[in-house]
C-alpha atoms as a PDB file:
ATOM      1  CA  UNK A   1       0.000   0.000   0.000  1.00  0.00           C
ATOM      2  CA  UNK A   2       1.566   3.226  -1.172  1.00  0.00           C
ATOM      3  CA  UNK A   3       1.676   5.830   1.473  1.00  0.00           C
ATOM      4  CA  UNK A   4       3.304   9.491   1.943  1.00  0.00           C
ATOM      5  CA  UNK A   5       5.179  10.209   4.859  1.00  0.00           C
ATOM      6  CA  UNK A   6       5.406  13.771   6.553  1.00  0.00           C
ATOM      7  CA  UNK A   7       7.353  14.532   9.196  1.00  0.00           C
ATOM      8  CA  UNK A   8       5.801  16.916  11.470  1.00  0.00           C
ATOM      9  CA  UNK A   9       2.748  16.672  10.934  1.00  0.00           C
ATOM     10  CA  UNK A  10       0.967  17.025  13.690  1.00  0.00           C
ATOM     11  CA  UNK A  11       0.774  21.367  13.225  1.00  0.00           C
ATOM     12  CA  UNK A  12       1.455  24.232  11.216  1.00  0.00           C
ATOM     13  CA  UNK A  13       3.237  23.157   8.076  1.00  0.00           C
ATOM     14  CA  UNK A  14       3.072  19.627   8.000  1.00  0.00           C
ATOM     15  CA  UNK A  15      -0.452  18.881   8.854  1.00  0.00           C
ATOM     16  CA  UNK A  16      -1.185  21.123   5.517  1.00  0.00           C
ATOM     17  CA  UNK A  17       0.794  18.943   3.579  1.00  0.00           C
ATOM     18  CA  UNK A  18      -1.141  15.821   5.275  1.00  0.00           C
ATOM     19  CA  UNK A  19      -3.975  17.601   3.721  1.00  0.00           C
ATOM     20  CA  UNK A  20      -2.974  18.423   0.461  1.00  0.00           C
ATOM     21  CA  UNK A  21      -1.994  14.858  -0.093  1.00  0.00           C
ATOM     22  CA  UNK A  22      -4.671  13.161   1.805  1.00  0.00           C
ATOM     23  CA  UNK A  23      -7.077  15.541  -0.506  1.00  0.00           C
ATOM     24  CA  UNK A  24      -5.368  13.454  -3.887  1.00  0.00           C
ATOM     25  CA  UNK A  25      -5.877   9.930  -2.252  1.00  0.00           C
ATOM     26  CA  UNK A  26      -3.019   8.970  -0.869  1.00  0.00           C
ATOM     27  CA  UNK A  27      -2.401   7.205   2.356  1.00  0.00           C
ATOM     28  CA  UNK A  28      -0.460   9.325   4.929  1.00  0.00           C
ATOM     29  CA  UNK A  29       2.341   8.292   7.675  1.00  0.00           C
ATOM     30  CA  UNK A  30       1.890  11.581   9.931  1.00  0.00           C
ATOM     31  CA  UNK A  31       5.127  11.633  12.358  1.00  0.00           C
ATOM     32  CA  UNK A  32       5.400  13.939  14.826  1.00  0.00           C
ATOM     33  CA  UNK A  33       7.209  14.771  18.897  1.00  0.00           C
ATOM     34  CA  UNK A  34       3.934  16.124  19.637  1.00  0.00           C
ATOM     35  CA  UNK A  35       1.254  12.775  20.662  1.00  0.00           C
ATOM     36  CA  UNK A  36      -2.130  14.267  21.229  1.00  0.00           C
ATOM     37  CA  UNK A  37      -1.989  16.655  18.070  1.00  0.00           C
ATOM     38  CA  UNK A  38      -0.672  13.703  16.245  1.00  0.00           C
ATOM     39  CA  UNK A  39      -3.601  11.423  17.182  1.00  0.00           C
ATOM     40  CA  UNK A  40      -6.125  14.282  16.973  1.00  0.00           C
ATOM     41  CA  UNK A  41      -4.387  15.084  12.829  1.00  0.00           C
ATOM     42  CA  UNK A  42      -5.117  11.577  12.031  1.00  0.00           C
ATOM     43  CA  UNK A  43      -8.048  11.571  12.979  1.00  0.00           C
ATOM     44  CA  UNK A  44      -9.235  14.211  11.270  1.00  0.00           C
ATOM     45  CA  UNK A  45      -7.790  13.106   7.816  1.00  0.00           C
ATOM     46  CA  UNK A  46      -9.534   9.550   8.365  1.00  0.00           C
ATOM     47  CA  UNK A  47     -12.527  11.144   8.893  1.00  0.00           C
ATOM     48  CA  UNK A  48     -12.488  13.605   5.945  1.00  0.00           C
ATOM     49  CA  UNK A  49     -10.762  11.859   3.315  1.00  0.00           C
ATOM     50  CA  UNK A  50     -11.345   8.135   4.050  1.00  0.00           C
ATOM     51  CA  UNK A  51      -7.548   6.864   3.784  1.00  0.00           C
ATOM     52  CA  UNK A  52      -6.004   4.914   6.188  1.00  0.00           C
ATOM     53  CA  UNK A  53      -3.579   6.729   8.406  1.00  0.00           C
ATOM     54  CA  UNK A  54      -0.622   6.307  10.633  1.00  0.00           C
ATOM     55  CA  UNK A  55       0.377   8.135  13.344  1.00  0.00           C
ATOM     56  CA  UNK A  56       3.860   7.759  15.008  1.00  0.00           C
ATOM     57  CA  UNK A  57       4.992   9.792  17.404  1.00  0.00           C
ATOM     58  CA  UNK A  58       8.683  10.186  17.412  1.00  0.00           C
ATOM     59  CA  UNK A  59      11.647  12.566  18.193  1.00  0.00           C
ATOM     60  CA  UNK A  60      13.059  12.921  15.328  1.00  0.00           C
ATOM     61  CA  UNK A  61      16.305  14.640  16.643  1.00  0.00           C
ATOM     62  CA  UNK A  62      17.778  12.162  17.900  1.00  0.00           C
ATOM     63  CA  UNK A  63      20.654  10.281  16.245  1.00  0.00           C
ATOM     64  CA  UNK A  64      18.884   6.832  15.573  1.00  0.00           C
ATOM     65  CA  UNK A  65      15.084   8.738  14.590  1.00  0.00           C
ATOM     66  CA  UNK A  66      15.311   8.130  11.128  1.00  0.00           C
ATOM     67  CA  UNK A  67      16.205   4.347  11.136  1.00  0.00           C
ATOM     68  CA  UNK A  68      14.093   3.744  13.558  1.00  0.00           C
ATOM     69  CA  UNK A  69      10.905   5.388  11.449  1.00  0.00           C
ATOM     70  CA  UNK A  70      12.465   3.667   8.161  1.00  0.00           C
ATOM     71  CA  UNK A  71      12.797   0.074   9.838  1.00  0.00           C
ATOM     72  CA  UNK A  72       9.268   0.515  11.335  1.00  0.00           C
ATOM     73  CA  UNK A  73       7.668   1.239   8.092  1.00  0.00           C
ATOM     74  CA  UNK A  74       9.585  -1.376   6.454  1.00  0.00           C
ATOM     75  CA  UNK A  75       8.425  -3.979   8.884  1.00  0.00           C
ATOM     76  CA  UNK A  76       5.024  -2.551   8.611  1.00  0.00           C
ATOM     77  CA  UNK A  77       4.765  -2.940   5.150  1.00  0.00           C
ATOM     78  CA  UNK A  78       4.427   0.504   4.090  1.00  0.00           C
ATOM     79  CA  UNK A  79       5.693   1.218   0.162  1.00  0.00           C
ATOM     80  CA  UNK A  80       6.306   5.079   0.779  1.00  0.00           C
ATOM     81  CA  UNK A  81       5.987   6.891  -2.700  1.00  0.00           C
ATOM     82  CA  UNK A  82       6.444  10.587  -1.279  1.00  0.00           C
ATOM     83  CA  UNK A  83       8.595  11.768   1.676  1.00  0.00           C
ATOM     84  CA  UNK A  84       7.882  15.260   2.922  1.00  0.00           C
ATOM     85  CA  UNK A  85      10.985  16.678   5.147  1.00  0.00           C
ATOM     86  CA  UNK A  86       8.939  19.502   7.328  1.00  0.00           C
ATOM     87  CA  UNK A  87      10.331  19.110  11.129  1.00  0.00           C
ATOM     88  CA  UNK A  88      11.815  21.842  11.855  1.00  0.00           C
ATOM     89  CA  UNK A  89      12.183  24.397  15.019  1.00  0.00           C
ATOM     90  CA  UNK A  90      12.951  28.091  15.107  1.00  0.00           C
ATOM     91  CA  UNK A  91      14.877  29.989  17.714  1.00  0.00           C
ATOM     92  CA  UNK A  92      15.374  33.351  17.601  1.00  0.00           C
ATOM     93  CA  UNK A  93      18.441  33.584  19.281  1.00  0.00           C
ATOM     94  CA  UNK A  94      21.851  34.896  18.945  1.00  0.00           C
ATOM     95  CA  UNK A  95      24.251  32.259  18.795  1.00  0.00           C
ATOM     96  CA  UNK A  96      26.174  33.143  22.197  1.00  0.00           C
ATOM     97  CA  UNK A  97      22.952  33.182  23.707  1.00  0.00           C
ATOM     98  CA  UNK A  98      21.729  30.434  22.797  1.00  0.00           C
ATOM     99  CA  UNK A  99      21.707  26.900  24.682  1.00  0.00           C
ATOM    100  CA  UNK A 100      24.103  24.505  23.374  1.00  0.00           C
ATOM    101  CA  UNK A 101      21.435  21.630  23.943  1.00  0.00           C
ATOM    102  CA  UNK A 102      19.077  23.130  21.369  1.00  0.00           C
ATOM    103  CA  UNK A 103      22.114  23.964  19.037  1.00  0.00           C
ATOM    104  CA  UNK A 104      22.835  20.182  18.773  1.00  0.00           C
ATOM    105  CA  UNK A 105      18.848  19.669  18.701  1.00  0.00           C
ATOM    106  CA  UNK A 106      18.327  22.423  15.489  1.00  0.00           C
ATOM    107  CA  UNK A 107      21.401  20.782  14.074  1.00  0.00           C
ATOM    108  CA  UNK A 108      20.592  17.414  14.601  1.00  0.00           C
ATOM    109  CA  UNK A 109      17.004  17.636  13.295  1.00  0.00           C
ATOM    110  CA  UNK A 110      17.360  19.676  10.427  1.00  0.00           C
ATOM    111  CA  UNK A 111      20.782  18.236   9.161  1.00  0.00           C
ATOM    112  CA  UNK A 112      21.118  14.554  10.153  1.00  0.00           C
ATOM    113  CA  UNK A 113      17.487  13.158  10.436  1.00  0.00           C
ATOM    114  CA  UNK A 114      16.755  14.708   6.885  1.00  0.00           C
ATOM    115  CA  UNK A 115      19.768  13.407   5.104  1.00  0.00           C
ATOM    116  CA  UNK A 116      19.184  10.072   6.623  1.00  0.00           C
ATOM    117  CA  UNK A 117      15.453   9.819   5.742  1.00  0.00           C
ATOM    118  CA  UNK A 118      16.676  10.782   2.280  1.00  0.00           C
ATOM    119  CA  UNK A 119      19.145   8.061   2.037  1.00  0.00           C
ATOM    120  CA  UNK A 120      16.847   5.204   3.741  1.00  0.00           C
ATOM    121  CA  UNK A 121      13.861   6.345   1.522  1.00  0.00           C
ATOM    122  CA  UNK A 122      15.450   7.343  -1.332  1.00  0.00           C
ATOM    123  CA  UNK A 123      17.519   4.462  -2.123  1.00  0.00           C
ATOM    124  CA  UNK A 124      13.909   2.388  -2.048  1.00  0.00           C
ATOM    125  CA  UNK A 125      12.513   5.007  -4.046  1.00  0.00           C
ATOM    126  CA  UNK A 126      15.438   4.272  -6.724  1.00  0.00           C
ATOM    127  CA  UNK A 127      15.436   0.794  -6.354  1.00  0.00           C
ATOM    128  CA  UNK A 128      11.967   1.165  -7.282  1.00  0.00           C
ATOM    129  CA  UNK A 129      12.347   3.569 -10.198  1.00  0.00           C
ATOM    130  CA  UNK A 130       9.935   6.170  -8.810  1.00  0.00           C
ATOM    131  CA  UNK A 131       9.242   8.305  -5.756  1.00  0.00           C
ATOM    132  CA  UNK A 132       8.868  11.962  -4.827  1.00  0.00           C
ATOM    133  CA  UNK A 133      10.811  13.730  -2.232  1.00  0.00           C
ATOM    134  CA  UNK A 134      10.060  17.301  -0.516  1.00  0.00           C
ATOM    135  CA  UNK A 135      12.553  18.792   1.777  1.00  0.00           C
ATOM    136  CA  UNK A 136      11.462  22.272   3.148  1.00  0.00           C
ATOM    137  CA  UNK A 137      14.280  24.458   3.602  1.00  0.00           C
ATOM    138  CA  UNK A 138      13.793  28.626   3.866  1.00  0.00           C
ATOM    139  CA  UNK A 139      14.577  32.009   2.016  1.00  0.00           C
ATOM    140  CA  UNK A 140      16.783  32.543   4.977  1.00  0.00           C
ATOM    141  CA  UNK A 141      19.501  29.853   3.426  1.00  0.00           C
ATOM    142  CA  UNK A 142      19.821  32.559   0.404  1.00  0.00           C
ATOM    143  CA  UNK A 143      21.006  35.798   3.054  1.00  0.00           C
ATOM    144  CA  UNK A 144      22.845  36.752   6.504  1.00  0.00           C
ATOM    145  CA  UNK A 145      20.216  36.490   9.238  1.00  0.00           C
ATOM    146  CA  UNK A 146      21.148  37.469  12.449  1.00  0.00           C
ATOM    147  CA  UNK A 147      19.333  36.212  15.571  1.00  0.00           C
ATOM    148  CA  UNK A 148      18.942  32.496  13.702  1.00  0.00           C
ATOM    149  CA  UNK A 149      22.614  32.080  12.457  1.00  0.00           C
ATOM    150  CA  UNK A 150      22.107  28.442  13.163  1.00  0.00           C
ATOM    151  CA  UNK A 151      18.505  28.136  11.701  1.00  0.00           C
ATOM    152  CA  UNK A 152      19.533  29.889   8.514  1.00  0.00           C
ATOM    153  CA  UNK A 153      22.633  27.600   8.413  1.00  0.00           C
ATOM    154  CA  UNK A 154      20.653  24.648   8.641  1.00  0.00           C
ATOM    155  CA  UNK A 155      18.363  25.720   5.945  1.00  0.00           C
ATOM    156  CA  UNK A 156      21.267  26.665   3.380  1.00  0.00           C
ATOM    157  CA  UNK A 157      22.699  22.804   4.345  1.00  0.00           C
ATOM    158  CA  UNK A 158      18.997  21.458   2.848  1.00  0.00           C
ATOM    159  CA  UNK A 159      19.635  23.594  -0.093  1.00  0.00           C
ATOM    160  CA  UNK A 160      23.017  22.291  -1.002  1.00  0.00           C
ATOM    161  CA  UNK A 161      22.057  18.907  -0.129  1.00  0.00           C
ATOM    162  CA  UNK A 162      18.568  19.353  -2.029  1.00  0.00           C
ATOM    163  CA  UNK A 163      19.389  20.620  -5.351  1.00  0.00           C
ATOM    164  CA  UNK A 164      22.449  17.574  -5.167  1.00  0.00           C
ATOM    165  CA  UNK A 165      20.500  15.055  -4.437  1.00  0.00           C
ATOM    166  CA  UNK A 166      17.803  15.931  -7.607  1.00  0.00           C
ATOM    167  CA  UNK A 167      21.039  14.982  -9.405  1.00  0.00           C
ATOM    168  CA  UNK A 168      21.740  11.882  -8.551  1.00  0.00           C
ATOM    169  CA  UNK A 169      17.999  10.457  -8.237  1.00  0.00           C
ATOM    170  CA  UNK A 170      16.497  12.278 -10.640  1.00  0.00           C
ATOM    171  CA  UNK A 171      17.610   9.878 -13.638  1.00  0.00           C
ATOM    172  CA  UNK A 172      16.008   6.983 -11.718  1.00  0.00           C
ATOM    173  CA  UNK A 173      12.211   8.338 -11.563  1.00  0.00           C
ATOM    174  CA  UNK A 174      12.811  10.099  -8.324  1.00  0.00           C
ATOM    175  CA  UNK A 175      11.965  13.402  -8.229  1.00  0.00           C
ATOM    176  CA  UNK A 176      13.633  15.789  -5.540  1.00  0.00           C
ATOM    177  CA  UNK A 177      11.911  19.406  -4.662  1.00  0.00           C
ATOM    178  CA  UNK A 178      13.460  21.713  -2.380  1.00  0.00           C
ATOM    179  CA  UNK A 179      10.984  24.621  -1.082  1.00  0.00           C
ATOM    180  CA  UNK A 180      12.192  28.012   0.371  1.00  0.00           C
ATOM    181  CA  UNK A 181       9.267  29.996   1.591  1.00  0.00           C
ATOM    182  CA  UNK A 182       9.626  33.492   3.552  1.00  0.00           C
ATOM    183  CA  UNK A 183       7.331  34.225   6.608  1.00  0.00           C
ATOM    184  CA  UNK A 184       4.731  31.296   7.064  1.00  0.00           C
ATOM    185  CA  UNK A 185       1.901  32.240   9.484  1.00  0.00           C
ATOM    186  CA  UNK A 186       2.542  29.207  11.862  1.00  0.00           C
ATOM    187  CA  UNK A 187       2.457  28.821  15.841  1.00  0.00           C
ATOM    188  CA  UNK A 188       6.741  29.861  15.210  1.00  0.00           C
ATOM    189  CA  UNK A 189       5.591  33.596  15.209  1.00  0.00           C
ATOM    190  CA  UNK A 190       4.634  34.965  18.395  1.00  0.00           C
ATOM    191  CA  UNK A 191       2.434  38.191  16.556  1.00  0.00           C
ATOM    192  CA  UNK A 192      -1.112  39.083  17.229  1.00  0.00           C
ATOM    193  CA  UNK A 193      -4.113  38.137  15.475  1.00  0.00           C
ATOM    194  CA  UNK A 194      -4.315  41.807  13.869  1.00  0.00           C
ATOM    195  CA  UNK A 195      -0.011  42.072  12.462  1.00  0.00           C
ATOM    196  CA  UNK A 196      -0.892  38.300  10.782  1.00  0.00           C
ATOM    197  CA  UNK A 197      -4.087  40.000   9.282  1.00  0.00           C
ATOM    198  CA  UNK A 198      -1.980  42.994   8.091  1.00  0.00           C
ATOM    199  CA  UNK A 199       1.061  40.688   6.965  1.00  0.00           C
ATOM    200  CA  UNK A 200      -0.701  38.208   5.011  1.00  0.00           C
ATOM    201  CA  UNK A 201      -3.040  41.095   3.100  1.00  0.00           C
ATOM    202  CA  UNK A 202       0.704  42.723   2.261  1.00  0.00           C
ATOM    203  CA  UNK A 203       1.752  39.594   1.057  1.00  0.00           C
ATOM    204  CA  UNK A 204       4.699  39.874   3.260  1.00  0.00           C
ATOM    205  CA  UNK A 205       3.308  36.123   5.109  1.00  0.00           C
ATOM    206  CA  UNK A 206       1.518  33.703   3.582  1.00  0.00           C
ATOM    207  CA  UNK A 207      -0.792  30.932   5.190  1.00  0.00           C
ATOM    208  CA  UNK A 208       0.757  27.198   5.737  1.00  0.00           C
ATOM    209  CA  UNK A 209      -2.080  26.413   3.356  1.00  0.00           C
ATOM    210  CA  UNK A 210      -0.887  28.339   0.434  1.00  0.00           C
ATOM    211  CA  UNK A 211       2.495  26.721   0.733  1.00  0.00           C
ATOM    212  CA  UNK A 212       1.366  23.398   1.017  1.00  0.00           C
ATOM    213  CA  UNK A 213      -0.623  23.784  -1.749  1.00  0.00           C
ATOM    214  CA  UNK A 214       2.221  25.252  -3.904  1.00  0.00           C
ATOM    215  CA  UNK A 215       4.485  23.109  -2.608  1.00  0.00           C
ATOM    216  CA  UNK A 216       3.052  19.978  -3.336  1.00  0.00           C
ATOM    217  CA  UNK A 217       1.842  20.873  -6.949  1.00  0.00           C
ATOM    218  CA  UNK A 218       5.787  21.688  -8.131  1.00  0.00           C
ATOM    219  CA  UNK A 219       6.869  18.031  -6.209  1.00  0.00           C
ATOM    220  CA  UNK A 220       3.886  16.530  -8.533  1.00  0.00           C
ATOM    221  CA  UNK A 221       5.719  18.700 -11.373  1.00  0.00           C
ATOM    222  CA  UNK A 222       9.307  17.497 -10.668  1.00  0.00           C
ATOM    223  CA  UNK A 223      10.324  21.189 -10.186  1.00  0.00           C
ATOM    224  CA  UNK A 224      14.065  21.035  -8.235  1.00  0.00           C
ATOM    225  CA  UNK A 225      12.948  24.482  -6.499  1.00  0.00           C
ATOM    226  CA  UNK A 226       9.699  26.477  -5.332  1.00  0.00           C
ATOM    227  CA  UNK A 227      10.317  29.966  -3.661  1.00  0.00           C
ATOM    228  CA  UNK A 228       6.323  31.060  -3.044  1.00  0.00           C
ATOM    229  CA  UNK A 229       5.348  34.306  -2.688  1.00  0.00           C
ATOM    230  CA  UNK A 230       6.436  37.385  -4.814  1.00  0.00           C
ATOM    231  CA  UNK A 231       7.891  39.142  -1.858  1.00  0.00           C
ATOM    232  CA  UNK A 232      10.169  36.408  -0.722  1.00  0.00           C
ATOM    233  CA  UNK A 233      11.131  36.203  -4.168  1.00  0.00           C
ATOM    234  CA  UNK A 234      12.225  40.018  -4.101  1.00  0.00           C
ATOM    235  CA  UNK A 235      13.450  39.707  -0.790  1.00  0.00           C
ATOM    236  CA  UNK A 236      15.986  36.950  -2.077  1.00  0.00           C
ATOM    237  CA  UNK A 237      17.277  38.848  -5.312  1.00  0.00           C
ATOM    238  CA  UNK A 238      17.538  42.526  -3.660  1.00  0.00           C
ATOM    239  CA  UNK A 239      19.755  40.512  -1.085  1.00  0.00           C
ATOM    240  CA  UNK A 240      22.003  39.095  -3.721  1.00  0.00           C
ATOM    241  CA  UNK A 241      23.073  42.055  -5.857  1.00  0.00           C
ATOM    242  CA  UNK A 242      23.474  44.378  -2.385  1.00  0.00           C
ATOM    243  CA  UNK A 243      26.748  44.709  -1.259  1.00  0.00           C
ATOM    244  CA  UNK A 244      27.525  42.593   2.344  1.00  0.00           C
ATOM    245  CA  UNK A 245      28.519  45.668   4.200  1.00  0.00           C
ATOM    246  CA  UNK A 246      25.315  46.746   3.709  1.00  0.00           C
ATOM    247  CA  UNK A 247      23.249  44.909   6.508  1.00  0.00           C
ATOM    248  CA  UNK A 248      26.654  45.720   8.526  1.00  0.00           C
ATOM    249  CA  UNK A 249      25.358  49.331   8.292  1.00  0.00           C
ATOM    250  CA  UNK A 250      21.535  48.248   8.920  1.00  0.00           C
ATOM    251  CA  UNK A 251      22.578  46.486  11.810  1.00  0.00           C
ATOM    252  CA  UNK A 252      24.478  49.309  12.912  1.00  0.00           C
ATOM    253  CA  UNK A 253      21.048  51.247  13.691  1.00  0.00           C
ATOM    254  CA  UNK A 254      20.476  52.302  17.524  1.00  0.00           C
ATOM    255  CA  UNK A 255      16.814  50.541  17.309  1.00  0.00           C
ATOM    256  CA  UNK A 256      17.642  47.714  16.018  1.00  0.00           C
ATOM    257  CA  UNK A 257      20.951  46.973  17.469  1.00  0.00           C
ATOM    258  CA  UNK A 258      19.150  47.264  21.036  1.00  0.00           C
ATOM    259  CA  UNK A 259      16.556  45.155  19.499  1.00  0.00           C
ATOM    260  CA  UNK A 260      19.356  42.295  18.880  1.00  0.00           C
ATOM    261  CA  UNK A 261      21.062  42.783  21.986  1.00  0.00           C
ATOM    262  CA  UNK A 262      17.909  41.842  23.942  1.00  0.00           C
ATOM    263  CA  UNK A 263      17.742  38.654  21.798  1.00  0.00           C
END
């Protein structure tokens, strides 16, 4: 039984991309740290979309995760046609303030669980000569961002590792799509009901459903890359042709220097 497996799934993101896939009829392995949103996702996708569903709750940052979720399947019997790579955390943070545990955690979950997924899953994929993969990285791998050094560091990782991996599967039916969306209006953005409302009408956020939705229509595509939204688009190419000193000087500004100190 074919199945597609998103990691955290149980919120934001992820259970939009349970959606979007549940919604074209396919099966759906929702993982997620997070039990009793798990459990209450799949039941909510049984009861709307009639598929079967499996929920496992894991910790994916820990350094045996993704064998342990590959073996499982495996022994389950689960043929997984799509992987979607969505755990993820976000600290804002400078990195001298910022706990070495949940360094190693950010690290260890972004990095190390996705790569391994990729190569557990992938090589069945190629063995069977066809599978999709969708690994979510973030504008912020294209530009300097202080106060998530390590995030956007993590994020630039996936898009190395993304766009390299498309090359070496992509000859053997497996497609590879890496996605790099701006502001997201997800439970990682402490702002009040009235700045989302302004953000998303400026087009400055957009909702987990709209990049779901994109998302999973360029994966069905092939595409190697999906940047939604026009202003994280201009966001990325305004950053590239600016000179470097440039956010020096930004970040020179009494406001928001004070406003990074405190961080």
């Amino acid at each position: 039984m074919s199945y597609a497996l998103i990691t955290g799934a149980s919120s934001g993101m992820g259970r939009c991309y349970a959606h979007e896939l549940a919604k074209r009829g396919y099966n759906i392995i929702a993982v997620s740290n997070r039990e009793e949103e798990l459990h209450a996702v799949g039941k909510e996708l049984r009861d709307r979309y009639h598929i079967a569903v499996e929920c496992i709750y894991k910790d994916l940052a820990h350094n045996d995760a993704a064998k342990e979720l590959y073996d499982e399947c495996c022994t389950k019997g689960y043929d997984v046609e799509i992987l979607i790579c969505n755990a993820g955390m976000l600290l804002f943070s400078t990195l001298t303030k910022t706990d070495p545990a949940r360094l190693n955690t950010i690290i260890g979950l972004h990095c190390t669980t996705t790569t391994l997924l990729c190569r557990y899953f992938g090589e069945a994929m190629k063995l069977r000569g066809h599978g999709r993969i969708l690994i979510m990285s973030s504008s912020t791998a294209w530009l300097p961002y202080p106060t998530v050094s390590h995030y956007s560091a993590t994020k630039a990782y996936l898009k190395s590792f993304a766009f390299s991996l498309w090359y070496e599967l992509h000859r053997y039916g497996v497609s590879v799509t890496a996605v790099f969306p701006g502001a997201v209006d997800t439970p990682f953005y402490n702002l009040s009901d009235k700045a989302r409302r302004l953000f998303r009408a400026l087009g400055v956020m957009l909702t987990a459903e709209q990049v779901a939705r994109r998302g999973v229509r360029a994966m069905m595509r092939g595409r190697r890359r999906l940047t939604p939204g026009l202003f994280t688009k201009v966001v990325i190419v305004i950053c590239a042709i600016l000179p470097a000193r440039l956010l020096d000087v930004v970040l020179r500004i009494k406001p928001i220097r004070r406003l990074l100190e405190r961080v």
